[in-house]
C-alpha atoms as a PDB file:
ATOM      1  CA  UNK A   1     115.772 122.739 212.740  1.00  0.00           C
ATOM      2  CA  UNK A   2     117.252 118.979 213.008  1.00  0.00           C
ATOM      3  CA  UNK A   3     118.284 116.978 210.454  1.00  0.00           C
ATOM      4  CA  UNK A   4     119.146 113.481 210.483  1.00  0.00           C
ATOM      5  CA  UNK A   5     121.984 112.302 207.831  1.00  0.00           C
ATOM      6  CA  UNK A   6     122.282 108.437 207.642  1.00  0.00           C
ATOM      7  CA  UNK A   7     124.537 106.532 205.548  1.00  0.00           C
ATOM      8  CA  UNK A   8     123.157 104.283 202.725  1.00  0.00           C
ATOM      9  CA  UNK A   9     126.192 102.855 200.942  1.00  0.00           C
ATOM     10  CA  UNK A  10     128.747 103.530 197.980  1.00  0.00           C
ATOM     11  CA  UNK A  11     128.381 107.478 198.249  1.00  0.00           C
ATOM     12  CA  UNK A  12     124.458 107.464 199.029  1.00  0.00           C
ATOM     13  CA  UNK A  13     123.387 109.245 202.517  1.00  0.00           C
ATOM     14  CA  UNK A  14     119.616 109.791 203.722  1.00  0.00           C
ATOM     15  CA  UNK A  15     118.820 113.511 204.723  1.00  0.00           C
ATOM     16  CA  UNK A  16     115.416 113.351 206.784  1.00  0.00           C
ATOM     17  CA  UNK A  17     113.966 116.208 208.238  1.00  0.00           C
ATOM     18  CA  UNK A  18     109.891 116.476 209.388  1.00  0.00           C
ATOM     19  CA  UNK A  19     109.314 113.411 208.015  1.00  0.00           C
ATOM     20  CA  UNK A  20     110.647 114.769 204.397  1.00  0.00           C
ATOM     21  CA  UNK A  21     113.712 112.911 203.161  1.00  0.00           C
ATOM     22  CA  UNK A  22     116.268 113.461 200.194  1.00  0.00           C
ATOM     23  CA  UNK A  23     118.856 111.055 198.997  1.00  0.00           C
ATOM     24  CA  UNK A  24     122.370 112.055 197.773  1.00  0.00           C
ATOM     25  CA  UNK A  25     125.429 110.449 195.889  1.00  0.00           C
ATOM     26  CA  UNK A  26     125.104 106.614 194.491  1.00  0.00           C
ATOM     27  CA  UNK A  27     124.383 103.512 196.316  1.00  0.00           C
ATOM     28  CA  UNK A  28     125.670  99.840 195.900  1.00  0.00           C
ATOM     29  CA  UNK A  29     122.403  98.409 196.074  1.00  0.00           C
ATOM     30  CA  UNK A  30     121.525  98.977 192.300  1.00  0.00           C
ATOM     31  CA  UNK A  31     118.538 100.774 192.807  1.00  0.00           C
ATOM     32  CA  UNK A  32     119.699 103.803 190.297  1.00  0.00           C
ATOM     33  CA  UNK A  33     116.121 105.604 190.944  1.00  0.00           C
ATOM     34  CA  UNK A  34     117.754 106.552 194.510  1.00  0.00           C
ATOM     35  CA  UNK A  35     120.587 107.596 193.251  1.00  0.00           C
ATOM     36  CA  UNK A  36     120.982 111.891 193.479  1.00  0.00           C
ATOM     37  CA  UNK A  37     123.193 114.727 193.036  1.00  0.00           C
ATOM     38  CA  UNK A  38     126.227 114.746 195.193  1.00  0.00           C
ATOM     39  CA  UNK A  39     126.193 117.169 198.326  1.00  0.00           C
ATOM     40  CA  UNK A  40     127.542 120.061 197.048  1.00  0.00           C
ATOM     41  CA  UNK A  41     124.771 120.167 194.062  1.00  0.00           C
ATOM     42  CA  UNK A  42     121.989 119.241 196.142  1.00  0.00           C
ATOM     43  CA  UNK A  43     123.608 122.946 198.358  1.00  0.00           C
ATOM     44  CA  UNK A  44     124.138 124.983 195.387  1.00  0.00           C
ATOM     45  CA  UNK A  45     120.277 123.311 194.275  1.00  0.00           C
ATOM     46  CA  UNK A  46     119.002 124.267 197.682  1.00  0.00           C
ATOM     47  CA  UNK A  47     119.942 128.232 196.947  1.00  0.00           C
ATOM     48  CA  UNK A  48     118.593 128.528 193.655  1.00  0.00           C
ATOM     49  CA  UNK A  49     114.692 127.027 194.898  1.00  0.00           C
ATOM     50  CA  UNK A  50     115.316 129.354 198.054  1.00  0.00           C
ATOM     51  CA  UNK A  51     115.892 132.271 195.532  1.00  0.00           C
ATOM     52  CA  UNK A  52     113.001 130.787 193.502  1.00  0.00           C
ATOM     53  CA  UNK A  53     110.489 130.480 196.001  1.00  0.00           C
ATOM     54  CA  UNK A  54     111.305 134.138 197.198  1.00  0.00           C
ATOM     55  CA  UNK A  55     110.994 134.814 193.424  1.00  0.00           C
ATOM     56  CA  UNK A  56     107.377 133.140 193.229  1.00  0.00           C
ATOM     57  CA  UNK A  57     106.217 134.877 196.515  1.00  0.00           C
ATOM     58  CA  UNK A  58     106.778 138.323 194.814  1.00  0.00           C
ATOM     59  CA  UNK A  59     105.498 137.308 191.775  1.00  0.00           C
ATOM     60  CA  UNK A  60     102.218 135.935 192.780  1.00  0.00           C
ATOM     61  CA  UNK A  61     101.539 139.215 195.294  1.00  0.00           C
ATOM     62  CA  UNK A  62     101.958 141.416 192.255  1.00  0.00           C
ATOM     63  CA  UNK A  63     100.110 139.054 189.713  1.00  0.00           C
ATOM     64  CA  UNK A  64     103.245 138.350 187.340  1.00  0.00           C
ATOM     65  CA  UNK A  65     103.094 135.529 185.456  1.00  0.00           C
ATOM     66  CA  UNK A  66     105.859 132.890 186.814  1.00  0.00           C
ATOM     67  CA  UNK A  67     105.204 129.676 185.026  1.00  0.00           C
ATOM     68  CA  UNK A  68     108.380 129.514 183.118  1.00  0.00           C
ATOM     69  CA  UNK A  69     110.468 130.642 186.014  1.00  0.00           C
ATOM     70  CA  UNK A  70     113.984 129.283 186.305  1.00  0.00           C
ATOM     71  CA  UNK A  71     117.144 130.611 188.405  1.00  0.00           C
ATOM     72  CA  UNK A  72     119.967 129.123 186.731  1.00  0.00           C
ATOM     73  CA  UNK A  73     123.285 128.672 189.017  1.00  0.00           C
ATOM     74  CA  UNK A  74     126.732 128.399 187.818  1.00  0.00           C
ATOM     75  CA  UNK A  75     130.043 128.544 190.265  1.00  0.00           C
ATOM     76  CA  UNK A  76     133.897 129.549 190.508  1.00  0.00           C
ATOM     77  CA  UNK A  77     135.764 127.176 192.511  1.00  0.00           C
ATOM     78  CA  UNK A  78     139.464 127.316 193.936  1.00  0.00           C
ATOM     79  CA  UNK A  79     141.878 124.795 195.535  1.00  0.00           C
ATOM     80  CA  UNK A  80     144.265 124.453 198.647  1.00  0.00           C
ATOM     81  CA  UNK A  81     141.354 124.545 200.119  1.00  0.00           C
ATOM     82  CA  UNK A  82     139.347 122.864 197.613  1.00  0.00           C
ATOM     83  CA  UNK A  83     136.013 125.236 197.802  1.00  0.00           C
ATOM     84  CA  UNK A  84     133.581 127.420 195.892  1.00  0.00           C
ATOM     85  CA  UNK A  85     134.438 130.854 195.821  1.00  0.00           C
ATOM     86  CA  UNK A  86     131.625 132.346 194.256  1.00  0.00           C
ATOM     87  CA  UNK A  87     128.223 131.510 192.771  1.00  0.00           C
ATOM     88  CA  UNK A  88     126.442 133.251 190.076  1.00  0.00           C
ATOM     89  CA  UNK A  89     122.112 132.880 190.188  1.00  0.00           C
ATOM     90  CA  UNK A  90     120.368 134.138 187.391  1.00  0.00           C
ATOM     91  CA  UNK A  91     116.253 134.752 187.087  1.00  0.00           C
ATOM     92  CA  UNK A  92     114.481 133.689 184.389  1.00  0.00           C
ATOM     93  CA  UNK A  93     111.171 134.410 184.251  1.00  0.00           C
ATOM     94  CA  UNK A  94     110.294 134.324 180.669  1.00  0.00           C
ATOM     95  CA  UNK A  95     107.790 137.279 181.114  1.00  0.00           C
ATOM     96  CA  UNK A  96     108.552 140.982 179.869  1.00  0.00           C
ATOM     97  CA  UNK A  97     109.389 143.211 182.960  1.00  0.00           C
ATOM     98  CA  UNK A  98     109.423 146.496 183.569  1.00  0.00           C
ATOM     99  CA  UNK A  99     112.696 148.040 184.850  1.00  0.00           C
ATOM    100  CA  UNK A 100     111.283 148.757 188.093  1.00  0.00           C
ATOM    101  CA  UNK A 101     109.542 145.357 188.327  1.00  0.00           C
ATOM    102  CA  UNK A 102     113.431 143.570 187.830  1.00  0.00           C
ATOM    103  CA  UNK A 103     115.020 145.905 190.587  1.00  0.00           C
ATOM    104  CA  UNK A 104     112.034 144.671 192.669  1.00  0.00           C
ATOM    105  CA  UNK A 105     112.396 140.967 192.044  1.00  0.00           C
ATOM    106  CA  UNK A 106     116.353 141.157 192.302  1.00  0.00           C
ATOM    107  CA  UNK A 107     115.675 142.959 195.401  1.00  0.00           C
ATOM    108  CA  UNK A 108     113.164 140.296 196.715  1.00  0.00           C
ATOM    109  CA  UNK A 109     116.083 137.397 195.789  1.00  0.00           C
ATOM    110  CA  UNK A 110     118.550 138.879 197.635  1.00  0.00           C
ATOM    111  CA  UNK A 111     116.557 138.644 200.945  1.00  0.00           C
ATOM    112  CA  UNK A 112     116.325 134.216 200.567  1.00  0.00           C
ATOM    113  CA  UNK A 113     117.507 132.682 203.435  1.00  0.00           C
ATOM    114  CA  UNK A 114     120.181 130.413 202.164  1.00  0.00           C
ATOM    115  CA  UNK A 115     121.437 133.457 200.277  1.00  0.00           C
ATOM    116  CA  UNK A 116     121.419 135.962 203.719  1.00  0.00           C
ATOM    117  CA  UNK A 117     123.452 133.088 205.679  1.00  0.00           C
ATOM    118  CA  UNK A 118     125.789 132.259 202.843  1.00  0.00           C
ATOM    119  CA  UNK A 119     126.469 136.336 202.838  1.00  0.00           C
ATOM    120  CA  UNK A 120     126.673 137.013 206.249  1.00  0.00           C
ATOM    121  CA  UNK A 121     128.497 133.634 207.055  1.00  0.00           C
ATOM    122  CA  UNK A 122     128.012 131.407 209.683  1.00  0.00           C
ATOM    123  CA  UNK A 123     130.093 129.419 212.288  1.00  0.00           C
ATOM    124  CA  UNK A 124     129.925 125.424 211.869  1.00  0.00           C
ATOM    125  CA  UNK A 125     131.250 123.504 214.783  1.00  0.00           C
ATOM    126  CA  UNK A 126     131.945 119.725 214.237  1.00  0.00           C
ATOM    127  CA  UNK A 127     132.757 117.341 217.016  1.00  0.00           C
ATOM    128  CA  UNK A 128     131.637 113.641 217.889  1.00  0.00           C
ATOM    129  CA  UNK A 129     128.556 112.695 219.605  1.00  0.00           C
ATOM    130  CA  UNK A 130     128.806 111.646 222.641  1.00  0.00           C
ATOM    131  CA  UNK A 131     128.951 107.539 222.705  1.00  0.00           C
ATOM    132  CA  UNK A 132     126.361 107.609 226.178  1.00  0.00           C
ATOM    133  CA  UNK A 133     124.087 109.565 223.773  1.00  0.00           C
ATOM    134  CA  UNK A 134     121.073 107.869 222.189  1.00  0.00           C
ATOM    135  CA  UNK A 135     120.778 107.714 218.442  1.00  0.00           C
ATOM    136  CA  UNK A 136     117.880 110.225 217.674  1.00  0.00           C
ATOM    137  CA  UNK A 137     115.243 109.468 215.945  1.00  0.00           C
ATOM    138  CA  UNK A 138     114.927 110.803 212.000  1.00  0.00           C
ATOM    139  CA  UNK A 139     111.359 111.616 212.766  1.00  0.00           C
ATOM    140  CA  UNK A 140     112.132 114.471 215.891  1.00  0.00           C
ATOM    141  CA  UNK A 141     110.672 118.277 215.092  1.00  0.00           C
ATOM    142  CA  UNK A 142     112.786 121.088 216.284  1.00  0.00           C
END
């Protein structure tokens, strides 16, 4: 996967990815209707529709109703390094369950993507891009 993160002004950037895009942070220009959650919502946001959509899969395979589903998020942070140390999801479904039917959907969250990588960690490596380089383009599929 490539993504493509452009700068927009004030604390705005452009994510673009397969021709999707998402905005974070607030611009300058004064167009408030682009303005978005900062970075480290749009993250947090990004594990709660992962857990959601693995939530939906399940519940559309077994015919449970999922119309009112929610996953609610809520974090611990600490400092020196400024960071989140842990993040609490919870499933809403609004829909009696059986006992066996919540193991199963806890079960089936556990297994999202974001949630498996945040778990298992990952290495990041930062470094400058080479100036030679040519600026890709937003629109390139990988």
């Amino acid at each position: 996967m490539y993504v493509l993160v452009e700068y927009e002004g004030g604390t705005r950037f452009r994510a673009t990815a397969d021709g999707y895009t998402v905005t974070s942070g607030k611009g300058t220009d004064g167009d408030v209707s682009r303005d978005s959650m900062n970075p480290t919502q749009l993250w947090v946001g990004a594990l709660g529709m992962c857990i959601a959509a693995y939530v939906l899969g399940y519940c559309n395979n077994h015919d449970l109703p999922c119309d009112d589903l929610t996953v609610e998020i809520d974090r611990e942070t600490a400092q020196a390094p400024s960071r989140m140390t842990r993040l609490e999801a919870k499933i809403r479904l609004g829909a009696p369950l059986s006992e066996k039917q919540r193991r199963a959907i806890l079960q089936v969250a556990d297994h999202c993507y974001i949630h498996k990588s945040m778990k298992q960690g990952m290495e990041v490596d930062i470094a400058f891009a080479d100036a030679s380089e040519a600026q890709p383009s937003a629109g390139r599929h990988d």
